[in-house]
Protein backbone atom coordinates (compact mmCIF):
# COMPACT_ATOMS: atom_id res chain seq x y z
CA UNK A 1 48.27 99.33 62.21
CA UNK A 2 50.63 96.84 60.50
CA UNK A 3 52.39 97.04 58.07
CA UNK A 4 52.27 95.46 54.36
CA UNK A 5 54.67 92.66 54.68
CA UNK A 6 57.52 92.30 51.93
CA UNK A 7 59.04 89.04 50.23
CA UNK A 8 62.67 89.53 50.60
CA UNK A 9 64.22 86.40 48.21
CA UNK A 10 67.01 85.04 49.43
CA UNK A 11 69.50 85.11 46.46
CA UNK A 12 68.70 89.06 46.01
CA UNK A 13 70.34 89.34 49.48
CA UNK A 14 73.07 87.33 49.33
CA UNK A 15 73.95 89.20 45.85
CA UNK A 16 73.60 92.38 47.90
CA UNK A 17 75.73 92.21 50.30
CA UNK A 18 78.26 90.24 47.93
CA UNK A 19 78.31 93.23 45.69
CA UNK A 20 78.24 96.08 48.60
CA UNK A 21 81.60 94.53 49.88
CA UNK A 22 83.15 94.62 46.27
CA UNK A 23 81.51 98.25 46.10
CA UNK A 24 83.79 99.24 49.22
CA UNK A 25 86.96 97.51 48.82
CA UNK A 26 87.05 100.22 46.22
CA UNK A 27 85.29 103.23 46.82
CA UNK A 28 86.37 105.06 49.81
CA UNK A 29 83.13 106.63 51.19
CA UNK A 30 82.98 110.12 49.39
CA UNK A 31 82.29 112.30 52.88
CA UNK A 32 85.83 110.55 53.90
CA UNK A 33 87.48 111.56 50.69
CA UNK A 34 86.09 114.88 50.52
CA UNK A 35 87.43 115.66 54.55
CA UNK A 36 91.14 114.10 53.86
CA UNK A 37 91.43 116.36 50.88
CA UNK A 38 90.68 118.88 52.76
CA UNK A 39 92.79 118.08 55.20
CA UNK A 40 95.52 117.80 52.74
CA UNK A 41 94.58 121.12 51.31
CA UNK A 42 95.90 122.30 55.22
CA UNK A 43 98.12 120.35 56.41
CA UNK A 44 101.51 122.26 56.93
CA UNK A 45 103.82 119.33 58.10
CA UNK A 46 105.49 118.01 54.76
CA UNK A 47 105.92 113.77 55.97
CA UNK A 48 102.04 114.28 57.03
CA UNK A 49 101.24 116.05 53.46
CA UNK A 50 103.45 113.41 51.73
CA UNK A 51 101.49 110.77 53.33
CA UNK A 52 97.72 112.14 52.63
CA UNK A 53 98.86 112.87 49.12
CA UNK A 54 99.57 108.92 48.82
CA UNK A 55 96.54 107.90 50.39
CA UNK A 56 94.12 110.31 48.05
CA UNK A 57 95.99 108.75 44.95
CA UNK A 58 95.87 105.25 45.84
CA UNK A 59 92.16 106.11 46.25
CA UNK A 60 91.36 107.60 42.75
CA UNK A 61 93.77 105.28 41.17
CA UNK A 62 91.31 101.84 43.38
CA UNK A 63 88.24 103.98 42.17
CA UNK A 64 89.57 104.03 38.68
CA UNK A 65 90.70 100.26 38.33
CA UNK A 66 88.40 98.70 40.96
CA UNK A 67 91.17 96.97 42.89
CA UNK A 68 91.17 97.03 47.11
CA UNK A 69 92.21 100.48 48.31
CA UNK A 70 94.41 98.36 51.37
CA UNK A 71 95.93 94.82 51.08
CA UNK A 72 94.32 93.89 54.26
CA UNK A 73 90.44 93.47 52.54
CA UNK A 74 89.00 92.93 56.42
CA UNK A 75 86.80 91.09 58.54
CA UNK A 76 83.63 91.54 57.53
CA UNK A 77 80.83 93.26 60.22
CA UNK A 78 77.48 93.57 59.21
CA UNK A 79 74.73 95.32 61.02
CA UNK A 80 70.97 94.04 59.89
CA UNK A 81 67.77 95.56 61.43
CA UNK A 82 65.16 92.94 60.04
CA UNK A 83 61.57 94.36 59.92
CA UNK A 84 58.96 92.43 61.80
CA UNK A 85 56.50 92.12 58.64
CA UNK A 86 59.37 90.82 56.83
CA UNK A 87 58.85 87.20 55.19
CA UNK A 88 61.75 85.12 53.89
CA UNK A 89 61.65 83.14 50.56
CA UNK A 90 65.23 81.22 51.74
CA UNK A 91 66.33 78.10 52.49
CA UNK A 92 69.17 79.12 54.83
CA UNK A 93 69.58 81.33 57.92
CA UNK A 94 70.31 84.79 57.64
CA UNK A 95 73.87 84.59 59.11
CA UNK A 96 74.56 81.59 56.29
CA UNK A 97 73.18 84.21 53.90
CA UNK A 98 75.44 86.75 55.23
CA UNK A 99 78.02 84.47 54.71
CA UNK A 100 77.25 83.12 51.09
CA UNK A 101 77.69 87.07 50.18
CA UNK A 102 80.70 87.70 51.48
CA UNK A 103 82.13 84.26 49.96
CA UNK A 104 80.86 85.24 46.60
CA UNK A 105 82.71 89.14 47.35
CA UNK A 106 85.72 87.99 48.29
CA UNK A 107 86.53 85.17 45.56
CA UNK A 108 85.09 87.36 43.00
CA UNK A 109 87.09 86.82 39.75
CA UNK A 110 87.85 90.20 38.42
CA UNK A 111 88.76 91.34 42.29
CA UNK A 112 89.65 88.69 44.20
CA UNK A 113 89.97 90.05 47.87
CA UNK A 114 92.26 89.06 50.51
CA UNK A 115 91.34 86.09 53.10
CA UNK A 116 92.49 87.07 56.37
CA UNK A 117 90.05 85.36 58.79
CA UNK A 118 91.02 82.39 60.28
CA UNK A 119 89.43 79.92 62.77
CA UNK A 120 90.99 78.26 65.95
CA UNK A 121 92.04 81.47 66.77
CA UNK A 122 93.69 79.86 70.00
CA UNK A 123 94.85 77.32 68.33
CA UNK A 124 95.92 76.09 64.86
CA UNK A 125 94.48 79.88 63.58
CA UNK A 126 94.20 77.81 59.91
CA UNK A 127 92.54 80.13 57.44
CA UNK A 128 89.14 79.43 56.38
CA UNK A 129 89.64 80.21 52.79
CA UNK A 130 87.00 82.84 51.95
CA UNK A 131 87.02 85.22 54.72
CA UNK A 132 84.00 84.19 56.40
CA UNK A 133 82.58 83.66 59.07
CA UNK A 134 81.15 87.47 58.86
CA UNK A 135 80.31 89.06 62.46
CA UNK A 136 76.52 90.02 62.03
CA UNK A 137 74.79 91.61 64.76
CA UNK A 138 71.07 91.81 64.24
CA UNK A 139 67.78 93.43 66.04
CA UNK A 140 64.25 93.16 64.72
CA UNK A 141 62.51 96.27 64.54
CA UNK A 142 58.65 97.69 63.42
CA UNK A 143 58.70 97.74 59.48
CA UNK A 144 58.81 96.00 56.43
CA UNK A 145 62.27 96.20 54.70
CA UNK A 146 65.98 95.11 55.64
CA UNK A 147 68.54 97.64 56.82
CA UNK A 148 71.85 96.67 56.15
CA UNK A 149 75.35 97.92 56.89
CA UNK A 150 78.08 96.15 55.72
CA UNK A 151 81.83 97.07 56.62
CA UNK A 152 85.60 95.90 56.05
CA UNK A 153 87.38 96.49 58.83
CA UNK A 154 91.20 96.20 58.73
CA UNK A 155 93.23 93.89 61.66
CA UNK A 156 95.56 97.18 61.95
CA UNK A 157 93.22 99.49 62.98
CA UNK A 158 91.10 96.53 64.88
CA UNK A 159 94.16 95.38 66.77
CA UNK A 160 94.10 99.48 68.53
CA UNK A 161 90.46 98.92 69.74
CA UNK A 162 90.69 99.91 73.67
CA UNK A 163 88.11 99.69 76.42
CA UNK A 164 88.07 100.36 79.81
CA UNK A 165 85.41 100.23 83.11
CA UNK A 166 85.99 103.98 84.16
CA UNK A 167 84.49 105.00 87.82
CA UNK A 168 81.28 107.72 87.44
CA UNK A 169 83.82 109.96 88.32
CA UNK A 170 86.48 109.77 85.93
CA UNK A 171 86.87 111.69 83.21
CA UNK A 172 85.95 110.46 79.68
CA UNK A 173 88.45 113.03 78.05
CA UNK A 174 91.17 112.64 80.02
CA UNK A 175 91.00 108.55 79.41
CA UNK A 176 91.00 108.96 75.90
CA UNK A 177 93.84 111.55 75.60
CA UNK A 178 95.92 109.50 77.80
CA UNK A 179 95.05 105.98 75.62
CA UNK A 180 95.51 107.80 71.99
CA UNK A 181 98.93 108.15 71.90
CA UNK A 182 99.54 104.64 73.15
CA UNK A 183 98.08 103.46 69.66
CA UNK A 184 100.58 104.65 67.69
CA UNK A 185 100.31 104.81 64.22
CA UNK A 186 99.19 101.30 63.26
CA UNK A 187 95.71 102.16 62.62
CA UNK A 188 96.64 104.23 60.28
CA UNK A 189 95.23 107.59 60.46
CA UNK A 190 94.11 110.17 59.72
CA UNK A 191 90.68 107.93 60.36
CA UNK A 192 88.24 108.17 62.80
CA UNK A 193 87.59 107.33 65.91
CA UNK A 194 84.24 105.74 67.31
CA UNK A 195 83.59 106.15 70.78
CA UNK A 196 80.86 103.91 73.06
CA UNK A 197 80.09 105.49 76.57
CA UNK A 198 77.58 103.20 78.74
CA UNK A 199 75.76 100.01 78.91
CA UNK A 200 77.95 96.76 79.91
CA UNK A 201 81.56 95.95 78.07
CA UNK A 202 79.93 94.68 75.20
CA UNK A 203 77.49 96.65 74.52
CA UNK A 204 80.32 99.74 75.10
CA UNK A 205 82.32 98.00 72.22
CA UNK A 206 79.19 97.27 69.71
CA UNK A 207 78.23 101.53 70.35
CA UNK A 208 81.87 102.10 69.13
CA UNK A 209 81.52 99.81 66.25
CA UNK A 210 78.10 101.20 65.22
CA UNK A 211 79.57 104.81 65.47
CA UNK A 212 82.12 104.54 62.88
CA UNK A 213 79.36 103.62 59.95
CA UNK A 214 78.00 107.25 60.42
CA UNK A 215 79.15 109.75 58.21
CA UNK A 216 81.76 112.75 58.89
CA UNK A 217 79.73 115.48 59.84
CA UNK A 218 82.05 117.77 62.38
CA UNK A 219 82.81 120.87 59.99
CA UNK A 220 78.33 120.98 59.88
CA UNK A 221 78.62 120.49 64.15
CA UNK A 222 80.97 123.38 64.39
CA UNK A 223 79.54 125.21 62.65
CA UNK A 224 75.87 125.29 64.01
CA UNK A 225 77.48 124.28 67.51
CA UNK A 226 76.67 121.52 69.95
CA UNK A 227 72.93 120.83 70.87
CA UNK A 228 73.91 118.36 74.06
CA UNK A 229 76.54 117.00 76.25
CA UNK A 230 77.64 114.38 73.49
CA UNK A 231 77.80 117.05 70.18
CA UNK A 232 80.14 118.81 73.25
CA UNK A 233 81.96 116.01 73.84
CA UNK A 234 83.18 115.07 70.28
CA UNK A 235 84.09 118.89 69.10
CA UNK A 236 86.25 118.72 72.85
CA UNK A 237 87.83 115.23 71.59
CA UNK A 238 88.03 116.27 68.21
CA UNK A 239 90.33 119.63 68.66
CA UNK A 240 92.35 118.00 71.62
CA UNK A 241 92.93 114.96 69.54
CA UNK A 242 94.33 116.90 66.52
CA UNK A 243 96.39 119.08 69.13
CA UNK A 244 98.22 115.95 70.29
CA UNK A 245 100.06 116.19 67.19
CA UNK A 246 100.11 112.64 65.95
CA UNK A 247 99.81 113.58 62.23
CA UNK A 248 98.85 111.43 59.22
CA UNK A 249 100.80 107.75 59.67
CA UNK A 250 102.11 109.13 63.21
CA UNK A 251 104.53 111.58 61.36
CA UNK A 252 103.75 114.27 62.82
CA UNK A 253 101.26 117.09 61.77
CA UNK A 254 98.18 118.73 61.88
CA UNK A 255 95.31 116.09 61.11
CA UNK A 256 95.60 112.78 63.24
CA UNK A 257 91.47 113.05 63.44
CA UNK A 258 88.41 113.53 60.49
CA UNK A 259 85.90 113.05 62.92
CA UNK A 260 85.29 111.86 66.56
CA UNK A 261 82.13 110.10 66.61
CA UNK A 262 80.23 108.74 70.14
CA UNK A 263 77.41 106.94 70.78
CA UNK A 264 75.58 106.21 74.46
CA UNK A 265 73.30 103.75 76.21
CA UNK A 266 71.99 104.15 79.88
CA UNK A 267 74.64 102.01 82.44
CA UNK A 268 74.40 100.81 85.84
CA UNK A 269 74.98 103.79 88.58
CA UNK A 270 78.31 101.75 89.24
CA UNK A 271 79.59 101.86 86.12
CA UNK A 272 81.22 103.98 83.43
CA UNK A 273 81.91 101.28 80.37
CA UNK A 274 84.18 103.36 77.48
CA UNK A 275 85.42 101.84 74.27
CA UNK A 276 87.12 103.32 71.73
CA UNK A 277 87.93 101.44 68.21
CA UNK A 278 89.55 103.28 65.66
CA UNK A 279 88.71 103.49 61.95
CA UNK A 280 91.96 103.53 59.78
CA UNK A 281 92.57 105.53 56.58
CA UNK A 282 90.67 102.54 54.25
CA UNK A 283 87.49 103.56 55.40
CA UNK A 284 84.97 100.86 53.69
CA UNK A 285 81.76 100.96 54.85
CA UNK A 286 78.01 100.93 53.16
CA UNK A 287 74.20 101.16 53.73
CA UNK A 288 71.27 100.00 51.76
CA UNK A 289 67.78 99.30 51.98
CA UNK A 290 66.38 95.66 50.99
CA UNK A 291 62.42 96.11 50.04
CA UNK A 292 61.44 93.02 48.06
CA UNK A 293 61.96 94.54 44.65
CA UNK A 294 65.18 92.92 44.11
CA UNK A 295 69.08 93.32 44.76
CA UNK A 296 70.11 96.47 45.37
CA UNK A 297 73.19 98.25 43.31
CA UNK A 298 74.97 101.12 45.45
CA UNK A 299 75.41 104.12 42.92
CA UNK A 300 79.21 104.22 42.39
CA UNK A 301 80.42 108.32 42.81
CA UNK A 302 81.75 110.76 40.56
CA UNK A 303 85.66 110.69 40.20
CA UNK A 304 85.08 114.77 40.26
CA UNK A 305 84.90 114.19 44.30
CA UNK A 306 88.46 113.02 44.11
CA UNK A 307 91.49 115.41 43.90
CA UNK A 308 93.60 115.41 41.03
CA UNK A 309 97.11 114.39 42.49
CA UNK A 310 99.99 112.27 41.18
CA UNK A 311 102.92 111.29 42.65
CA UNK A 312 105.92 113.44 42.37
CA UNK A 313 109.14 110.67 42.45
CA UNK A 314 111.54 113.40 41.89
CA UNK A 315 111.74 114.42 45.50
CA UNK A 316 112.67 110.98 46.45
CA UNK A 317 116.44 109.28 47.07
CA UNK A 318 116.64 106.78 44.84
CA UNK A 319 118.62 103.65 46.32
CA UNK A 320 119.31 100.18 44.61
CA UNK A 321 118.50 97.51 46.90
CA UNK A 322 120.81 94.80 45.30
CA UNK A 323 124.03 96.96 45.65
CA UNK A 324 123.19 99.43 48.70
CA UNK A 325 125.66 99.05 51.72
CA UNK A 326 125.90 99.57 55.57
CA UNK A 327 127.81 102.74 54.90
CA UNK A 328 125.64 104.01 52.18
CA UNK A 329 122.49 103.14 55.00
CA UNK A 330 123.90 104.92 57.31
CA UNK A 331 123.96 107.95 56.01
CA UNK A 332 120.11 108.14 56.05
CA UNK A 333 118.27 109.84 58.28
CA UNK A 334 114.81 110.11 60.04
CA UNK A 335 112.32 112.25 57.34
CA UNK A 336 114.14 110.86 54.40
CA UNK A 337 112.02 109.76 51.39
CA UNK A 338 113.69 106.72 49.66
CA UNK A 339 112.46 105.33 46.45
CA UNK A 340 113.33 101.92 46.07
CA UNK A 341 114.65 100.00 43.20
CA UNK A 342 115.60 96.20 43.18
CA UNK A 343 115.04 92.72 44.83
CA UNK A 344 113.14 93.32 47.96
CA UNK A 345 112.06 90.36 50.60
CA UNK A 346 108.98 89.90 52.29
CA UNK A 347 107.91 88.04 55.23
CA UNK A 348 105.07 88.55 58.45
CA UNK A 349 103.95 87.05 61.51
CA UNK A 350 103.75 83.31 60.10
CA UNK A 351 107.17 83.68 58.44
CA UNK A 352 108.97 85.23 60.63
CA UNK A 353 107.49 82.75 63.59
CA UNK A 354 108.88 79.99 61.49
CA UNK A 355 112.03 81.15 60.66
CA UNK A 356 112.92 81.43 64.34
CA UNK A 357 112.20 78.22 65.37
CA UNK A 358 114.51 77.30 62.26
CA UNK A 359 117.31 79.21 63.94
CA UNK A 360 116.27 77.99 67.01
CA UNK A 361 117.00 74.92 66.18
CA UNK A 362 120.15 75.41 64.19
CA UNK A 363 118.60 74.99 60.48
CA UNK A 364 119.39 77.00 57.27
CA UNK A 365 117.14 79.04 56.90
CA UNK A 366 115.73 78.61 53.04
CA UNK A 367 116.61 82.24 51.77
CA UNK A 368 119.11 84.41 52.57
CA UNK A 369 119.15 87.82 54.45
CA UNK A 370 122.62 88.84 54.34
CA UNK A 371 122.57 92.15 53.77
CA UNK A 372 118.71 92.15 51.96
CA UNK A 373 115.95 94.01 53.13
CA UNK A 374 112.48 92.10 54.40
CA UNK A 375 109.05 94.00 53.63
CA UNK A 376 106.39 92.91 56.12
CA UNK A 377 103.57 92.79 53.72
CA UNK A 378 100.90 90.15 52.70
CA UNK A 379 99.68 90.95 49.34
CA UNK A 380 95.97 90.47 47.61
CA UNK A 381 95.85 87.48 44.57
CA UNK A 382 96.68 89.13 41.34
CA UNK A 383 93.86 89.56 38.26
CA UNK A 384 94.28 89.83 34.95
CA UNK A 385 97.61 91.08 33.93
CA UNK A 386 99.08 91.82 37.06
CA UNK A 387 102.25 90.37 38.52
CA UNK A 388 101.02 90.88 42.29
CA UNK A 389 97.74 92.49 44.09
CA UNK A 390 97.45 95.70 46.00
CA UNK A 391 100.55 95.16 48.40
CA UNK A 392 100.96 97.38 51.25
CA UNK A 393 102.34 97.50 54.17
CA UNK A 394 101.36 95.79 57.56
CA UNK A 395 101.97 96.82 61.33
CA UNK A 396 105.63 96.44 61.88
CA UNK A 397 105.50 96.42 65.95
CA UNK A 398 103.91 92.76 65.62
CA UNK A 399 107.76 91.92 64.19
CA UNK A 400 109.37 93.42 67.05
CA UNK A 401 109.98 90.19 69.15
CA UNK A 402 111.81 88.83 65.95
CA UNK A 403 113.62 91.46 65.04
CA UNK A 404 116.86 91.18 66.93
CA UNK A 405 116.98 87.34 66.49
CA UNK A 406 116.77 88.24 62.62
CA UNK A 407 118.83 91.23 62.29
CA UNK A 408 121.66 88.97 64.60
CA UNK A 409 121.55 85.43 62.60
CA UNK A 410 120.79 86.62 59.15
CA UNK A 411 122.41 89.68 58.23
CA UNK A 412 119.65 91.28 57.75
CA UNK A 413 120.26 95.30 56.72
CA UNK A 414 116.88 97.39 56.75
CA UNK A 415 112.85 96.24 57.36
CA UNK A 416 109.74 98.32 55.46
CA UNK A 417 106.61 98.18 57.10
CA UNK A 418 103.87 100.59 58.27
CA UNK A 419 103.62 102.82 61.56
CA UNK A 420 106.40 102.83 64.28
CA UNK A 421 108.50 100.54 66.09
CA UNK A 422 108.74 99.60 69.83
CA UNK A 423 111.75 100.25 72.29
CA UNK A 424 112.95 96.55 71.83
CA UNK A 425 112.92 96.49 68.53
CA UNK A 426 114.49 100.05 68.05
CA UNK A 427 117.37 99.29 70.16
CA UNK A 428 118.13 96.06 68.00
CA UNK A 429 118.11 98.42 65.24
CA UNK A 430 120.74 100.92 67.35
CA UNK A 431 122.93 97.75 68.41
CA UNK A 432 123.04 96.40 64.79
CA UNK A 433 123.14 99.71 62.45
CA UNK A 434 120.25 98.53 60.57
CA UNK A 435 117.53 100.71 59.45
CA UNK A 436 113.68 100.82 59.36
CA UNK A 437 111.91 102.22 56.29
CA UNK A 438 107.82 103.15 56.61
CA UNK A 439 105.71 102.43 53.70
CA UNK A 440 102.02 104.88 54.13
CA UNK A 441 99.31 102.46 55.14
CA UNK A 442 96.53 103.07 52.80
CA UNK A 443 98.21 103.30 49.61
CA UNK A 444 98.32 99.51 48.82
CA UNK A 445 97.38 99.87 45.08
CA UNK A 446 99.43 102.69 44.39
CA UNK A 447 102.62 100.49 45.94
CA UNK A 448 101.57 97.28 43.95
CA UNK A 449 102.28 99.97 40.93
CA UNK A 450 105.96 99.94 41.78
CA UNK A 451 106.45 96.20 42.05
CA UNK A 452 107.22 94.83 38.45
CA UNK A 453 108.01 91.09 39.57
CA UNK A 454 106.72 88.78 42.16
CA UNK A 455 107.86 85.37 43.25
CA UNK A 456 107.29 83.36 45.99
CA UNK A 457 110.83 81.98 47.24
CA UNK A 458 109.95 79.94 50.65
CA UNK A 459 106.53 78.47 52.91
CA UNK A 460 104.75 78.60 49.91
CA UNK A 461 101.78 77.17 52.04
CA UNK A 462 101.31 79.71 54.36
CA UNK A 463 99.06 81.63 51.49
CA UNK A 464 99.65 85.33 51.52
CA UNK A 465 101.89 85.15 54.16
CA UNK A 466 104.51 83.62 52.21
CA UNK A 467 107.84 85.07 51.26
CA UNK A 468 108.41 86.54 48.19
CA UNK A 469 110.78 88.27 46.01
CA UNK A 470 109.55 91.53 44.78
CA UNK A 471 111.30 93.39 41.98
CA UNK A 472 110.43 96.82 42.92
CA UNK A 473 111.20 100.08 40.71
CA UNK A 474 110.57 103.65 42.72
CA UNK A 475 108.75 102.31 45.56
CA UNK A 476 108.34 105.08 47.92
CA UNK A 477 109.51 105.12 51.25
CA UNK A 478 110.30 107.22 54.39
CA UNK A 479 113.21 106.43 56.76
CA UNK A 480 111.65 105.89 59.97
CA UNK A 481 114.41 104.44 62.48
CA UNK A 482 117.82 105.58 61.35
CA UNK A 483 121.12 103.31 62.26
CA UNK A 484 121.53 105.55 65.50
CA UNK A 485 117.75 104.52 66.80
CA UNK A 486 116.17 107.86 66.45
CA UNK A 487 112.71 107.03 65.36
CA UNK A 488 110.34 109.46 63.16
CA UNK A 489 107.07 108.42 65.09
CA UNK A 490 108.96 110.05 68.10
CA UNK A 491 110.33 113.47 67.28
CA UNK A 492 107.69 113.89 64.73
CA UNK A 493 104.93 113.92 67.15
CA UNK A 494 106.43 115.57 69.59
CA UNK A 495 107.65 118.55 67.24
CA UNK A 496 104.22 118.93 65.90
CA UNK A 497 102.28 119.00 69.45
CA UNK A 498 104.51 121.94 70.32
CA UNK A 499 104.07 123.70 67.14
CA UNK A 500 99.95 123.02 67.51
CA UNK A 501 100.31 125.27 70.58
CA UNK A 502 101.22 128.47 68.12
CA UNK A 503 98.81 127.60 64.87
CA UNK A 504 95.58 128.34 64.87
CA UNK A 505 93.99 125.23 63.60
CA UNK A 506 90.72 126.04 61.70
CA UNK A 507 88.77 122.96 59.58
CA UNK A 508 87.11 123.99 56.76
CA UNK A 509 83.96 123.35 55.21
CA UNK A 510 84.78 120.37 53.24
């Protein structure tokens, strides 16, 4: 028996998909927000609480005023499984469908989204514009409708994607505790983590992929128990994960985890393909149904699923970034939570590339560091009234290389940027009593709240990667590397995967 077949019209797709990426750049999934409350509710390390509480704000507050929970909008994956009695009325392919949506999504007027894709990645790596091309994995299957997953997935949490060709042997648990920890905190968690045993290397990497669009289920798992070796697997992975002590940003705490998730595929007798690709704290991902009735519009939730939180500036330092001196700086220490007022620098990859090969080769550079601080951020377009986009931070570790050239030749004082530093770069910060400040990765809105002027100052062409000067009031902060090199994303860790050992960690029902 066949079945009936179903006109799917071109236009209603592209619209679909256009307006499920808008839908997500906003709305966190609600299983994701309901778990990280909950894991708020918990969470007994105060940098970790401090850093959930920031996240579930900047959530209710995107929710509320329909602006891109992170800075970093994505690359776009989308997962399609095309029914076989399905008949086109289009004039283009399905991927140059895929494509018109998420050019329509991301240029969108009212929330104009970030472009971060760019093409000769080996080479020139000039930005295409729009953030397409999409990556679009399809399979046709029995039916008559379109399945379609569409996610957003940040270059943070993408960059910590491992994989590795274990022997039969080896252990699957063991791997992954030993390659956690050297993720540090750039993806950002608490997230999840997707998990693809079997099959060949890519098809290990698309199972990890795939697993991270299902929802958070593990408080229902416990609680019935584990059915087969896999439901085993991820409660195992789950607890031993959270035990590590990693904590929400990599400060340190009870929660690094919402959810292990694992899919499998037979593999050659050989083999033992494992990938693991984490999903960060700006969870965007979304499913619909295409059935030839016309574009589909995702129901958006109920602001009752978010917590009620504000942010409480009263517990923070405040410092004044166009007077603040070495000896005031070093008198801060690891924990601390700045808020900071004043002119504040930016600059990232592109930037900072070009403003060593100025040193390099003896030039001025076009603004001066002497004693500033540099905020390694590339901030959305602004809308309507305001003066900049969501603007938070991005992975500082892709700085390190720079960082002692910069702190050296320019005077710089202090960097802000999100998740740890390496050894190089912390021992530049040692030898030159400078300091590192974390912003929380995930909060991007909330932080585009406390900048109150924007102005780009030099490489005006490299788009968002520009530098600016930001006129920040309260923007919140945590010292991270003091002026003696003792880092946050060290002891913090550490502290909490002793104190793990003593508390008996139980997740409730969310």
């Amino acid at each position: 028996m066949t079945s009936t077949a179903t006109v799917v019209r071109q236009d209603d797709f592209i619209q679909s998909v256009a307006d499920a990426l808008q839908y997500i750049s906003y709305y966190h999934p609600v299983d994701y927000i309901r778990n990280l409350a909950a894991a708020w509710e918990r969470e007994e390390s105060p940098a970790a609480k401090d850093a959930i509480a920031q996240i579930l704000i900047n959530s209710r507050m995107c929710a509320e005023g329909h602006r891109p929970i992170c800075q970093d909008t994505g690359i776009v994956t989308v997962f399609l499984r095309i029914g076989m009695d399905i008949r086109w009325d289009a004039t283009m392919g399905v991927e140059d469908m895929v494509n018109e949506g998420v050019r329509r999504a991301y240029n969108h007027p009212d929330n104009k989204l970030r472009a971060s894709v760019l093409a000769d990645p080996a080479g020139r790596r000039r930005n295409t514009g729009d953030n397409t091309p999409a990556v679009v994995n399809m399979s046709v299957v029995h039916g008559n409708t379109v399945d379609v997953i569409v996610a957003a997935k940040g270059g943070g949490s993408e960059a910590k994607s491992k994989f590795a060709m274990l022997n039969p042997s080896d252990s699957i648990v063991d791997w992954v505790l030993k390659t956690v920890p050297t993720m540090g905190a750039g993806w950002c968690p608490p997230g999840m983590l997707g998990i693809g045993i079997g099959g060949t290397a890519e098809k290990a990497m698309l199972l990890a992929k795939e697993a991270l669009m299902e929802p958070i289920d593990i408080v229902d798992l416990k609680a019935r128990g584990p059915s087969n070796r896999i439901e085993e697997l991820r409660l195992e992975l789950f607890d031993k994960v959270n035990a590590l002590g990693i904590g929400a940003q990599g400060l340190g705490g009870l929660t690094t985890v919402l959810d292990i998730k694992i899919r499998d595929y037979p593999t050659h007798a050989a083999n033992l393909p494992v990938a693991l690709i984490p999903n960060c704290a700006a969870t965007r991902h979304a499913h619909f149904v295409l059935d030839g009735s016309g574009p589909v519009a995702l129901e958006p939730p109920s602001l009752e699923d978010w917590p009620k939180l504000t942010y409480d500036a009263s517990k923070g330092r405040r410092v004044d970034l166009d007077t603040v001196t070495r000896e005031e700086v070093a008198g801060w220490k690891p924990g601390d939570v700045l808020l900071l007022n004043g002119k504040l620098l930016t600059g990232r990859d592109a930037a900072h590339k070009r403003m060593v090969e100025m040193l390099d080769r003896g030039e001025t550079l076009p603004v001066d560091f002497a004693g500033r601080f540099i905020y390694y951020v590339g901030p959305v377009d602004p809308v309507r009234d305001e003066v900049v986009g969501p603007a938070g931070p991005t992975t500082a570790t892709r700085m390190d290389k720079f960082t002692r050239q910069m702190l050296e030749q320019t005077g710089l004082l202090g960097m802000v940027g999100k998740a740890e530093r390496g050894p190089a770069a912390i021992e530049a910060i040692r030898d030159h009593r400078a300091v590192y400040l974390m912003a929380v990765g995930g909060s991007a809105y909330l932080v585009s709240k406390a900048i109150r002027a924007a102005r780009v100052v030099a490489f005006e062409d490299l788009g968002m990667e520009a530098i600016y000067e930001f006129e920040v009031r309260d923007m919140p902060v945590t010292v991270a590397v003091d002026v003696t090199g003792e880092s946050v994303h060290v002891t913090g860790p550490r502290e909490w995967q002793a104190r793990i050992g003593g508390i008996p960690v139980v997740v409730e029902a969310a």
